[in-house]
N, C-alpha and C. Protein backbone atom coordinates (compact mmCIF):
# COMPACT_ATOMS: atom_id res chain seq x y z
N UNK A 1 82.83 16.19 52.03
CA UNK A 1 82.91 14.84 52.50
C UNK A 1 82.13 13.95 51.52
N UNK A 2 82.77 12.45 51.31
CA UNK A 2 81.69 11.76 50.31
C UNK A 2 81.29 10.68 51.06
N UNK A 3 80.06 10.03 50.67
CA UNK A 3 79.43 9.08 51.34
C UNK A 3 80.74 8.04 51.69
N UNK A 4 81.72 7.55 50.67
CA UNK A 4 82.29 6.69 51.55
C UNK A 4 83.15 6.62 52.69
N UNK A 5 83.12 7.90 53.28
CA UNK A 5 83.96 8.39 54.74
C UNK A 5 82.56 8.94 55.75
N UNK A 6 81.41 8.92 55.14
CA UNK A 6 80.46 8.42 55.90
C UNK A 6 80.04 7.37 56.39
N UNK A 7 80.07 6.34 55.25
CA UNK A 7 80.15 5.16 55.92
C UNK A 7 81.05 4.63 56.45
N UNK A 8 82.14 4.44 56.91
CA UNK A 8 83.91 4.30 57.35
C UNK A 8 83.21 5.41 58.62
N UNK A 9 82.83 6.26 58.93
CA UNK A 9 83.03 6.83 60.20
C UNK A 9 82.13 6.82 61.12
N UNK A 10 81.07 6.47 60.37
CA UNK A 10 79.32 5.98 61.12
C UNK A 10 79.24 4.08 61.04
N UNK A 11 80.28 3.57 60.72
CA UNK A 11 80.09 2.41 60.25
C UNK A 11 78.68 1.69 60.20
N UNK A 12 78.68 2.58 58.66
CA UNK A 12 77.49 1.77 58.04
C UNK A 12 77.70 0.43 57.06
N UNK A 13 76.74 -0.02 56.77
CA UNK A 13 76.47 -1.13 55.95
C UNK A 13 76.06 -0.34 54.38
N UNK A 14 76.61 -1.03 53.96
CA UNK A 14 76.44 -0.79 52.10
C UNK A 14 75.79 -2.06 51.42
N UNK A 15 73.95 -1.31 51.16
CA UNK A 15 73.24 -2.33 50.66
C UNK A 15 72.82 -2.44 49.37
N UNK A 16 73.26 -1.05 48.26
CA UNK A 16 73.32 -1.19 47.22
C UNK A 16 73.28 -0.04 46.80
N UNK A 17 73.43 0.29 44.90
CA UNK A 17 74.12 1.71 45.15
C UNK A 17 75.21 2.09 45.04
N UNK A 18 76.35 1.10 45.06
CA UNK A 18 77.59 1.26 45.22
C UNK A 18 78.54 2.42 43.85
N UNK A 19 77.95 2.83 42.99
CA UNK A 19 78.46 3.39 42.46
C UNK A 19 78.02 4.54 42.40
N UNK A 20 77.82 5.18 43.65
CA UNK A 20 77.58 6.62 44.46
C UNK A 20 78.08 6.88 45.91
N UNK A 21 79.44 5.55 45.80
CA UNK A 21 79.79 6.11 46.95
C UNK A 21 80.89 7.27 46.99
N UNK A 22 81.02 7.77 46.11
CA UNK A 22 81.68 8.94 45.88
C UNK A 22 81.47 10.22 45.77
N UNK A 23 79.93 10.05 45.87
CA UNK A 23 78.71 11.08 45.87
C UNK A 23 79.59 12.32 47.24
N UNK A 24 78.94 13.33 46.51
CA UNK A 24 79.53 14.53 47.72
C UNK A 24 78.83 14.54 48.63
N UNK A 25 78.64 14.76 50.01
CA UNK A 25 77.53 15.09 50.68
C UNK A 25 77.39 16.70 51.28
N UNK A 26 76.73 17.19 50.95
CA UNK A 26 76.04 18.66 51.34
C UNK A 26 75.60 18.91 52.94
N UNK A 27 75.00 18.03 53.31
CA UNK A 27 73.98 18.19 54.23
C UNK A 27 73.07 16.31 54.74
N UNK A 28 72.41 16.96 55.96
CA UNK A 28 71.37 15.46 55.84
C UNK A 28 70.14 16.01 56.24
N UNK A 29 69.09 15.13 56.13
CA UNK A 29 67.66 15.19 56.15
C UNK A 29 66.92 14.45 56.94
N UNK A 30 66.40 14.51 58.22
CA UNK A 30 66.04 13.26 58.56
C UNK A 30 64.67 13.26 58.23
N UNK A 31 63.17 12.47 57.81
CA UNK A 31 62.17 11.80 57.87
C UNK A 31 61.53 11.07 57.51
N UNK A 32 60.32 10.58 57.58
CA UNK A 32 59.74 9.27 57.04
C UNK A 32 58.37 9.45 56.23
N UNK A 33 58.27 10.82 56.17
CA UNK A 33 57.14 11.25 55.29
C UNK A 33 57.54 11.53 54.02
N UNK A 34 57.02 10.83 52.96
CA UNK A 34 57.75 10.57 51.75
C UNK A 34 57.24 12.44 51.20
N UNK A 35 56.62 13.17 50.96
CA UNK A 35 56.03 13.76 50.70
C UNK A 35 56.50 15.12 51.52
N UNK A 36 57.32 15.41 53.15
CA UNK A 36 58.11 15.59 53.63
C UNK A 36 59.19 16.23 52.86
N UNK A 37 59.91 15.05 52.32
CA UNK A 37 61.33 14.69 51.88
C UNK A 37 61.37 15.13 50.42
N UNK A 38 60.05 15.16 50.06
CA UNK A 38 60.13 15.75 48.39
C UNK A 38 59.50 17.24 48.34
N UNK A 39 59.46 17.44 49.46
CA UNK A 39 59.30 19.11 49.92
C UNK A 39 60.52 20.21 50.07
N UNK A 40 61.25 19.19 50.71
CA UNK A 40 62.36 19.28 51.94
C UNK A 40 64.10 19.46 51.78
N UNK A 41 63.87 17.88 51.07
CA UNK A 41 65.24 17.80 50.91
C UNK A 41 65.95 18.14 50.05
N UNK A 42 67.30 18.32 50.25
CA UNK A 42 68.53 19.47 49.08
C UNK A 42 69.41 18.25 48.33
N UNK A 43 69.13 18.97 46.67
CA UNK A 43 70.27 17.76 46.57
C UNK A 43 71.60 17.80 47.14
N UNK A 44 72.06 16.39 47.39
CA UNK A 44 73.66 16.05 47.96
C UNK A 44 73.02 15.99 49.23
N UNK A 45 72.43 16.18 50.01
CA UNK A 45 71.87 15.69 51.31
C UNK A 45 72.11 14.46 51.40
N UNK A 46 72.54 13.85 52.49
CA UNK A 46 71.64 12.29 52.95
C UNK A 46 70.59 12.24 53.89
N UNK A 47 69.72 11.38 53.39
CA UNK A 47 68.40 11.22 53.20
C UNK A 47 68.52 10.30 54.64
N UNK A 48 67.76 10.54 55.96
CA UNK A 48 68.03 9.26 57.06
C UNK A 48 66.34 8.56 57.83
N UNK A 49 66.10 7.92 57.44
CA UNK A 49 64.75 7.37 57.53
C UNK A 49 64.37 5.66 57.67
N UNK A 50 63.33 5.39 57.93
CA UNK A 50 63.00 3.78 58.96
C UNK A 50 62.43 3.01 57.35
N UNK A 51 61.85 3.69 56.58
CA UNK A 51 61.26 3.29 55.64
C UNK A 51 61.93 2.13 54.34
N UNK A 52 61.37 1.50 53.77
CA UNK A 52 62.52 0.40 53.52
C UNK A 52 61.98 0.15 52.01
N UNK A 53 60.74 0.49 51.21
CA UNK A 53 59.71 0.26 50.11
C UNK A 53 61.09 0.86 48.94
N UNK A 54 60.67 0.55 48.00
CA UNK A 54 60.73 1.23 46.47
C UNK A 54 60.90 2.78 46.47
N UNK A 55 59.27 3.20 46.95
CA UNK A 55 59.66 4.63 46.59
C UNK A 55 60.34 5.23 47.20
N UNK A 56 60.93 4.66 48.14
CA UNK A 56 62.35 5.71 48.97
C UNK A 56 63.47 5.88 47.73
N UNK A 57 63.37 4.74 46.86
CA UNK A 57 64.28 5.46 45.88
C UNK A 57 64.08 6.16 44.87
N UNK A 58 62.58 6.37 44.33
CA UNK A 58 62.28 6.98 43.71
C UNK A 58 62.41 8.83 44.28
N UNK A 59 61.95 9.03 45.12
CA UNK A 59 62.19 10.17 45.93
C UNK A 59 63.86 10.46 46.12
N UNK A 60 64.43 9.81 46.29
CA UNK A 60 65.86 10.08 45.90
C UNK A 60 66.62 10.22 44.87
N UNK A 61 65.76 9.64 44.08
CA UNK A 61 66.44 9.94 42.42
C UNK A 61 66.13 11.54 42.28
N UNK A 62 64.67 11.79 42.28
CA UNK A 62 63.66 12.86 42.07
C UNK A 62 64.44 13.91 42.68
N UNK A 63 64.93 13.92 44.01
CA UNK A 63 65.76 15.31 44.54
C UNK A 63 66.93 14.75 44.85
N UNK A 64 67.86 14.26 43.75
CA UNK A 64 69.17 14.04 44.13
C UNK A 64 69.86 13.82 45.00
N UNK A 65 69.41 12.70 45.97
CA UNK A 65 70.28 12.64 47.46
C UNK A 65 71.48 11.98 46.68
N UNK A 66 72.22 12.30 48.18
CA UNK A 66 73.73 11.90 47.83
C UNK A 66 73.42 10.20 48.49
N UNK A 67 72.74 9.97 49.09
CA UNK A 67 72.55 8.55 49.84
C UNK A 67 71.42 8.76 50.66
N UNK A 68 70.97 7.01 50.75
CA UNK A 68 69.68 6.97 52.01
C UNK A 68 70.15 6.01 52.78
N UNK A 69 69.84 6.42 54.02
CA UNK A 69 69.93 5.30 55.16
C UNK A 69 69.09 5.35 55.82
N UNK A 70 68.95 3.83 55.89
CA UNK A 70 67.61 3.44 56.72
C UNK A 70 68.11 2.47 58.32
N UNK A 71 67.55 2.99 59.26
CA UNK A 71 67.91 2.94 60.81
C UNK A 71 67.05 1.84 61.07
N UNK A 72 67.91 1.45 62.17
CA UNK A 72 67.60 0.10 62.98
C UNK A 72 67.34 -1.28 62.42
N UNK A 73 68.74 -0.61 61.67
CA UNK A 73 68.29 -2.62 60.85
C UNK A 73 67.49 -3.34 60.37
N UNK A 74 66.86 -1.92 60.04
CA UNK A 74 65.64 -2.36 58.71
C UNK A 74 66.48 -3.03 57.62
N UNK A 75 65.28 -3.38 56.74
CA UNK A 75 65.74 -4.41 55.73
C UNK A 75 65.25 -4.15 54.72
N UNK A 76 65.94 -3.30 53.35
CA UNK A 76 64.93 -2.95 52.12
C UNK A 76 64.80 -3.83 51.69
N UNK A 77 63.62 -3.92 50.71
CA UNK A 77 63.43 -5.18 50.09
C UNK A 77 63.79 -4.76 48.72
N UNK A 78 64.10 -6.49 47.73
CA UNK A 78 64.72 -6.51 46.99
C UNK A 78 64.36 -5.30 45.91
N UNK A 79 63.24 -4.46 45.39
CA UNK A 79 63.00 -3.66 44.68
C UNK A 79 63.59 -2.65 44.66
N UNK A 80 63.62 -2.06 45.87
CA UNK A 80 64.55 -0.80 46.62
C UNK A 80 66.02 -1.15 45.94
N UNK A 81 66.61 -2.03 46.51
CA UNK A 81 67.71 -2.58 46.37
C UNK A 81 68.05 -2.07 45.04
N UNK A 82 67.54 -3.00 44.08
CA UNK A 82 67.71 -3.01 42.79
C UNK A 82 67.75 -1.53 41.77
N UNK A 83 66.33 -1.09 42.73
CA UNK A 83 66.46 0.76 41.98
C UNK A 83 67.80 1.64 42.66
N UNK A 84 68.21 1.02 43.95
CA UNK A 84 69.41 1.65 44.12
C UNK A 84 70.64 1.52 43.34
N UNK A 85 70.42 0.23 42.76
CA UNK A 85 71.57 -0.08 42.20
C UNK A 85 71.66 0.77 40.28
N UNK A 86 70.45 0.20 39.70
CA UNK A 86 69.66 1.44 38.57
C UNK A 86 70.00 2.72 38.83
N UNK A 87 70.04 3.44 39.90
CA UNK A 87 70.13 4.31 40.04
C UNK A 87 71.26 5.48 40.46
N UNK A 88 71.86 4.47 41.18
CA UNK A 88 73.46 4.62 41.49
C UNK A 88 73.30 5.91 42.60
N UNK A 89 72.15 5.45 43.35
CA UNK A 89 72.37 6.02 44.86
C UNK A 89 72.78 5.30 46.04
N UNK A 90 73.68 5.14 46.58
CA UNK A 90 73.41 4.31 47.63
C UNK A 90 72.63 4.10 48.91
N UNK A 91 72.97 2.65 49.30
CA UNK A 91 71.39 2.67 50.27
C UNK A 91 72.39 1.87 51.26
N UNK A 92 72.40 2.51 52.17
CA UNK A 92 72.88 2.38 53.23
C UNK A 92 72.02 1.97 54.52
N UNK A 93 72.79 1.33 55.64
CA UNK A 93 72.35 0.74 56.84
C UNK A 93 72.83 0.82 57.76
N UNK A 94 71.56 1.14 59.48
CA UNK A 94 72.45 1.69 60.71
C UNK A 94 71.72 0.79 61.48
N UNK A 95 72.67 0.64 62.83
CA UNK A 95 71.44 -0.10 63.53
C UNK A 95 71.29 1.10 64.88
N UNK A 96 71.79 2.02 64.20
CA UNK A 96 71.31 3.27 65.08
C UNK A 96 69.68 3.49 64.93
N UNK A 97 69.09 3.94 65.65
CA UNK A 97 68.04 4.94 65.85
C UNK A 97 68.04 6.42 65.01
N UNK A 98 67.04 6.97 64.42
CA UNK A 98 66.93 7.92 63.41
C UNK A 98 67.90 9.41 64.39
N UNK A 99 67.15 9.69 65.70
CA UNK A 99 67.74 10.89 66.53
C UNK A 99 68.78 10.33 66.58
N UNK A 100 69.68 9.34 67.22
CA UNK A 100 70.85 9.50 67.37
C UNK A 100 71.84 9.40 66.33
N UNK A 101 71.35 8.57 64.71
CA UNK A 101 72.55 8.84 63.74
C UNK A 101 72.19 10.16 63.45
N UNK A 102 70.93 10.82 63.36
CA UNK A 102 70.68 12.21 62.84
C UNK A 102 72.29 13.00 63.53
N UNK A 103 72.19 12.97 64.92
CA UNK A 103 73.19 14.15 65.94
C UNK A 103 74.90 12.99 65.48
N UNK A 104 74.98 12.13 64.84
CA UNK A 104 75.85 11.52 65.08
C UNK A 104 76.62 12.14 63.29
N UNK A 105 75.92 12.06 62.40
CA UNK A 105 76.03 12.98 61.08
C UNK A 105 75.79 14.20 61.03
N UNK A 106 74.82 15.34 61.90
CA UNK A 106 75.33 16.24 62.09
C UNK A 106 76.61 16.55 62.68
N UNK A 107 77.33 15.71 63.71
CA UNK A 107 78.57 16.91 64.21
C UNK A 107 79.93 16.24 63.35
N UNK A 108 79.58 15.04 62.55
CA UNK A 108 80.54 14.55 61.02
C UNK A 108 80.28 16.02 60.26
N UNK A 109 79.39 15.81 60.05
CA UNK A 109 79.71 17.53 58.46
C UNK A 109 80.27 18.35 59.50
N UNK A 110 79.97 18.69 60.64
CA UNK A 110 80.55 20.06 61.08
C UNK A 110 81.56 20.19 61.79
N UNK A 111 82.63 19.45 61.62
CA UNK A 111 83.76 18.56 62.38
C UNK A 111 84.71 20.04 61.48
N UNK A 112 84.99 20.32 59.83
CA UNK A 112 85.43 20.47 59.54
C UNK A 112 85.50 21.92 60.04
């Protein structure tokens, strides 16, 4: 599955990044401990977390997510943005809650 039938089926928001929406996705990750996530996460994962700073994309470059989304209509700020776009991960937006897009992208990958 690639991020852009993730976003089309979770209807997310596309906040920058856009030239990774073709990215494969593996798996997802949910947390907000940056340090966590650079323990943790697999590349091609998506990355699902509240956090909205810069280094969320740095940590995503670092272990190859396929995408990050950040829940409840948080709002990255323009830095984030911009390294998403540098970076060609996308950064995606829910106004879900972390547990419920978590169970809402788990039973998407396992549909197949």
């Amino acid at each position: 599955m690639k991020v852009s039938d993730i976003i089309e089926k979770l209807n997310l928001k596309v906040t920058g990044g856009d030239e990774g929406l073709q990215n494969e996705v593996t798996g997802g990750y949910t947390s907000d401990l940056l340090s966590d996530v650079m323990g943790n996460v697999d590349e091609g994962q998506v990355w699902i977390t509240l956090q909205t700073h810069r280094n969320v994309m740095a940590v995503a470059s670092l272990k190859e997510v396929a995408a990050v989304i950040i829940v409840k209509d948080l709002e990255a700020d323009e830095n984030t943005i911009s390294q998403s776009n540098d970076e060609g991960i996308p950064l995606l937006s829910s106004s879900m809650e972390a547990f419920e897009l978590s169970g809402e992208l788990y039973k998407l990958l396992n549909e197949r």
